[in-house]
N, C-alpha and C. Protein backbone atom coordinates (compact mmCIF):
# COMPACT_ATOMS: atom_id res chain seq x y z
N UNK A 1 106.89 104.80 70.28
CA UNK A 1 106.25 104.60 69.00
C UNK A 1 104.75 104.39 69.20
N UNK A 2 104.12 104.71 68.16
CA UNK A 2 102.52 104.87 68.27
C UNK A 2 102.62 103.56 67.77
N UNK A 3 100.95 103.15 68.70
CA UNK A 3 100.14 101.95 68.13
C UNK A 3 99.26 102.04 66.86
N UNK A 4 99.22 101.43 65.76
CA UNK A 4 97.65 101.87 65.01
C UNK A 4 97.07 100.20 64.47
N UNK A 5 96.23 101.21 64.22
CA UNK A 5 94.94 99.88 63.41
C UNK A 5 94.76 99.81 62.26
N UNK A 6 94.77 98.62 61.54
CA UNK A 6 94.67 98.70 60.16
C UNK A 6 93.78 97.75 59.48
N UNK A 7 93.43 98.13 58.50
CA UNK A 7 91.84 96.86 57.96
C UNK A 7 92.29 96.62 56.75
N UNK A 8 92.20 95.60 56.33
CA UNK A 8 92.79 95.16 54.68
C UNK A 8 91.43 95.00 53.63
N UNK A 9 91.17 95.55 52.89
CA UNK A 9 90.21 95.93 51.89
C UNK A 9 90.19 94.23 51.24
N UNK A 10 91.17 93.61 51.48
CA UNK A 10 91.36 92.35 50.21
C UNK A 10 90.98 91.20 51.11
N UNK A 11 91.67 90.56 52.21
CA UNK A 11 91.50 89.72 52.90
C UNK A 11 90.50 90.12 54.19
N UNK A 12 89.95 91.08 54.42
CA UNK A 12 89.00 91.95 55.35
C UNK A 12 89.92 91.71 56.70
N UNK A 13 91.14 91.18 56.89
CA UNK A 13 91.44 91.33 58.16
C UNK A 13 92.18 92.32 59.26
N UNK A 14 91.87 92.74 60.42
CA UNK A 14 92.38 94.23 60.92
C UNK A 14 93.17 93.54 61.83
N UNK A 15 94.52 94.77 62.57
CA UNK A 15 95.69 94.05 62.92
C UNK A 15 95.87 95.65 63.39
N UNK A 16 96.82 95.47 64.29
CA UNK A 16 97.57 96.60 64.98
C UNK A 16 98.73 96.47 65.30
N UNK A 17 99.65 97.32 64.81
CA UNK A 17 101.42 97.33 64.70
C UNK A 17 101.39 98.34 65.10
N UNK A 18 103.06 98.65 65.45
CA UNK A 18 103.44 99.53 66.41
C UNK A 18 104.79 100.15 65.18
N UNK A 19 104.67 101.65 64.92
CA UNK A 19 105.83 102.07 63.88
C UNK A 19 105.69 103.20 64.49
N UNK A 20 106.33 104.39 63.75
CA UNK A 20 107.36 105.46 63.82
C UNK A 20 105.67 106.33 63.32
N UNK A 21 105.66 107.72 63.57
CA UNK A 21 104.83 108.43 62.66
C UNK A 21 105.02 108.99 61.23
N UNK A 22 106.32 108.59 61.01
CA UNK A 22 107.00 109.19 59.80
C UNK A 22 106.62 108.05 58.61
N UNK A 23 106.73 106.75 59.64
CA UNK A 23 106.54 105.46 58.33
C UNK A 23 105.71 105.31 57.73
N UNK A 24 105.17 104.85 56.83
CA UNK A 24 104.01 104.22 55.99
C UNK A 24 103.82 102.41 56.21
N UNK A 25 103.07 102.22 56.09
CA UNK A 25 102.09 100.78 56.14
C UNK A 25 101.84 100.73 55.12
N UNK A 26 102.14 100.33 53.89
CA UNK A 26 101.13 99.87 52.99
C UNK A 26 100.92 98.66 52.31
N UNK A 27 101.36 97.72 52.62
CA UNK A 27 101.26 95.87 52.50
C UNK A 27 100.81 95.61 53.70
N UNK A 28 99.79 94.61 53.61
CA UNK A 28 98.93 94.04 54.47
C UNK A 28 100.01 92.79 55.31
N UNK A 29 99.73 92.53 56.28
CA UNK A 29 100.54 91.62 57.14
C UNK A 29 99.76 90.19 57.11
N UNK A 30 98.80 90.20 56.82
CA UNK A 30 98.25 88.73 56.36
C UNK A 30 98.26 88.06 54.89
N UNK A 31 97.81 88.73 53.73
CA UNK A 31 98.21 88.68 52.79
C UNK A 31 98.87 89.16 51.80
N UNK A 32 99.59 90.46 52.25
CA UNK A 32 100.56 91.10 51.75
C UNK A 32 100.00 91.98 50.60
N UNK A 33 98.93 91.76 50.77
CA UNK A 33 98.30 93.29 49.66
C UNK A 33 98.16 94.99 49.69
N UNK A 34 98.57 95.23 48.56
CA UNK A 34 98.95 96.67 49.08
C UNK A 34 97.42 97.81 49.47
N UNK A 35 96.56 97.04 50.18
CA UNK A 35 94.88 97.10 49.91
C UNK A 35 94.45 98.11 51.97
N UNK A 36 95.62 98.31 52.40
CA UNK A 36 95.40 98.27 54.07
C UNK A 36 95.00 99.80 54.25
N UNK A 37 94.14 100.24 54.64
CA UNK A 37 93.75 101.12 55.34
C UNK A 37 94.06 101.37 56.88
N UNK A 38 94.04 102.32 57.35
CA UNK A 38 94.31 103.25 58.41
C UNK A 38 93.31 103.25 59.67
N UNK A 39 92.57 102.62 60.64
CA UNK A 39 91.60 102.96 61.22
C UNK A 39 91.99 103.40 61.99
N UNK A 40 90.95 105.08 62.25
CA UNK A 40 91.16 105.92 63.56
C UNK A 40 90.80 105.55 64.60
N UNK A 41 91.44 105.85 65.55
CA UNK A 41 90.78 105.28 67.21
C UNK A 41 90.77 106.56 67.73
N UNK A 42 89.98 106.24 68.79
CA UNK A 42 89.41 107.38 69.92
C UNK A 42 90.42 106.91 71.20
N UNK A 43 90.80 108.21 71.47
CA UNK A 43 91.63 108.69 72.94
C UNK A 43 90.78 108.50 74.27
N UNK A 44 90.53 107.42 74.92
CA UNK A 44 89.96 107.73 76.14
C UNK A 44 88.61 107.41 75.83
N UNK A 45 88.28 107.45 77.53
CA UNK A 45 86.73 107.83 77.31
C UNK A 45 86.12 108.91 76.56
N UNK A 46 84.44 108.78 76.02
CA UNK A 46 83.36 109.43 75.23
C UNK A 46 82.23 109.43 76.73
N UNK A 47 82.60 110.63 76.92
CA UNK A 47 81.60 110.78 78.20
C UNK A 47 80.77 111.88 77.53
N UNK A 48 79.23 111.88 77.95
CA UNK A 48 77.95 112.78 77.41
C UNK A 48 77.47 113.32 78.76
N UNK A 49 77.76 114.43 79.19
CA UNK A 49 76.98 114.97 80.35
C UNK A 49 75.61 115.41 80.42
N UNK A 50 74.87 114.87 81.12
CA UNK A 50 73.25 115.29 80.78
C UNK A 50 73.44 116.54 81.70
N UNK A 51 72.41 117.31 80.80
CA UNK A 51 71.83 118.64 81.38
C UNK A 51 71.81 118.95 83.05
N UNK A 52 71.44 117.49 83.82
CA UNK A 52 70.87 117.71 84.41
C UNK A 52 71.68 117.33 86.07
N UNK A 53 73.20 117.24 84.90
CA UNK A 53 74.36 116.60 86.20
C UNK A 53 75.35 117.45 86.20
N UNK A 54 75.81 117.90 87.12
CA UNK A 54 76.88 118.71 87.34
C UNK A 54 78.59 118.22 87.17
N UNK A 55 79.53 118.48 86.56
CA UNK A 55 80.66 118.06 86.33
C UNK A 55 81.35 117.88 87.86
N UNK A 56 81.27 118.12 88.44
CA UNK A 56 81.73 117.75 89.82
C UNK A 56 81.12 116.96 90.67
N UNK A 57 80.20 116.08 90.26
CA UNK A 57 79.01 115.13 90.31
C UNK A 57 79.67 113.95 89.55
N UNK A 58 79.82 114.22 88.10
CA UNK A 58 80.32 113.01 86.83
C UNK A 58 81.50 112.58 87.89
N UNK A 59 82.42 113.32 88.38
CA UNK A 59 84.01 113.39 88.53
C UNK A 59 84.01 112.69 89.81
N UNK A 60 83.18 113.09 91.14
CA UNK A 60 83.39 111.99 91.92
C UNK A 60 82.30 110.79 91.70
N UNK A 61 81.62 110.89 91.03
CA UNK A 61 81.24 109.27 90.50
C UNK A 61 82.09 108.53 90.17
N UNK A 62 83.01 108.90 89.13
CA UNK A 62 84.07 108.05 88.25
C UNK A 62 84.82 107.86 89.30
N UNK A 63 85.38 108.49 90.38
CA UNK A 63 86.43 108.13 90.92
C UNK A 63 86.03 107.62 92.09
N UNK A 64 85.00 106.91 92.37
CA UNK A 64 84.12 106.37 93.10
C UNK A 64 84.35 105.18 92.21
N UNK A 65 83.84 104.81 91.65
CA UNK A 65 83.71 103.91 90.46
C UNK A 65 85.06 103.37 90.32
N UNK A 66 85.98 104.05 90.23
CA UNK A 66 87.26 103.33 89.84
C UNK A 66 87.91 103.16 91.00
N UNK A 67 87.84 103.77 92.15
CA UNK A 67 88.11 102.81 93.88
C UNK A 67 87.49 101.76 94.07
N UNK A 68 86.04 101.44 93.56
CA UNK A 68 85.58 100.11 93.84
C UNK A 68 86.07 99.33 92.81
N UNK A 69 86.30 99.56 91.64
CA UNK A 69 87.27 98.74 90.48
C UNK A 69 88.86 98.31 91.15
N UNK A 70 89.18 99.00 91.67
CA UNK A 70 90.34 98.44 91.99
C UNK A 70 90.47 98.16 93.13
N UNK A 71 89.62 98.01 93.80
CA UNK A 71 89.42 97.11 95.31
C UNK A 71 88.95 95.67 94.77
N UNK A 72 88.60 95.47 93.61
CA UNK A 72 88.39 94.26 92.98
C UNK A 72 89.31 93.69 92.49
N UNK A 73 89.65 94.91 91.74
CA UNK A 73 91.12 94.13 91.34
C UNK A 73 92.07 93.42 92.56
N UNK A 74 92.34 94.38 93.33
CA UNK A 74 93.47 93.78 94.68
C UNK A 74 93.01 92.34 95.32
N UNK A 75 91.50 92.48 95.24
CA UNK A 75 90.90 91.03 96.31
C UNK A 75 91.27 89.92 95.16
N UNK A 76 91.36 90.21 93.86
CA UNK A 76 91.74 89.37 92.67
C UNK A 76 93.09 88.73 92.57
N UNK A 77 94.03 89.87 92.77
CA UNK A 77 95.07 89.43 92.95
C UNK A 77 95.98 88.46 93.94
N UNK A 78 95.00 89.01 95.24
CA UNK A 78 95.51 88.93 96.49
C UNK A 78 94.52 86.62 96.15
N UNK A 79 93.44 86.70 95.64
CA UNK A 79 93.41 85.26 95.56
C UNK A 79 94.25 84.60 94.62
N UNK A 80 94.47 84.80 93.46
CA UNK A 80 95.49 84.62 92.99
C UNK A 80 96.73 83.97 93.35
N UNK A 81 97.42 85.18 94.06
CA UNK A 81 98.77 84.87 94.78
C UNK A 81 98.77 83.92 95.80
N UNK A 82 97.85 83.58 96.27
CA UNK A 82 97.65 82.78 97.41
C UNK A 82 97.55 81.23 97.30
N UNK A 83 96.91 81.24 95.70
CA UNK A 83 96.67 79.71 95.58
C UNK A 83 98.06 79.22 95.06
């Protein structure tokens, strides 16, 4: 089941439930008004390639980037578990 986001026009508060794509939402979960809107979300990263970088450049950056992210993570964990 999909996640979505929703904003209530009446009580201004946004919330994310998990339903079917077939269902409808339309009472608010905080104050029960039939006032809730739909907010779209974005899939993933919004990456902008400059002119002046090559896509096989972006690609081992990121995955450069996300080996040192998760060598952080592990030294994180690994203190963690220890204490």
């Amino acid at each position: 089941m999909p996640k979505y986001s929703y904003r209530c026009d009446t009580c201004e508060s946004e919330y994310e439930i998990w339903h079917g794509m077939t269902e409808e939402h339309m009472n608010c979960n905080i104050c029960d008004a039939p006032s809730v809107v739909r907010i779209p979300a974005l899939l993933g990263e919004v990456t902008i390639n400059t002119p002046n970088e090559r896509v096989g450049d972006v690609v081992n950056r990121t995955i450069e980037e996300t080996k040192n992210e998760m060598k952080e993570y592990k030294k994180n964990i690994d203190r963690n578990f220890k204490l």
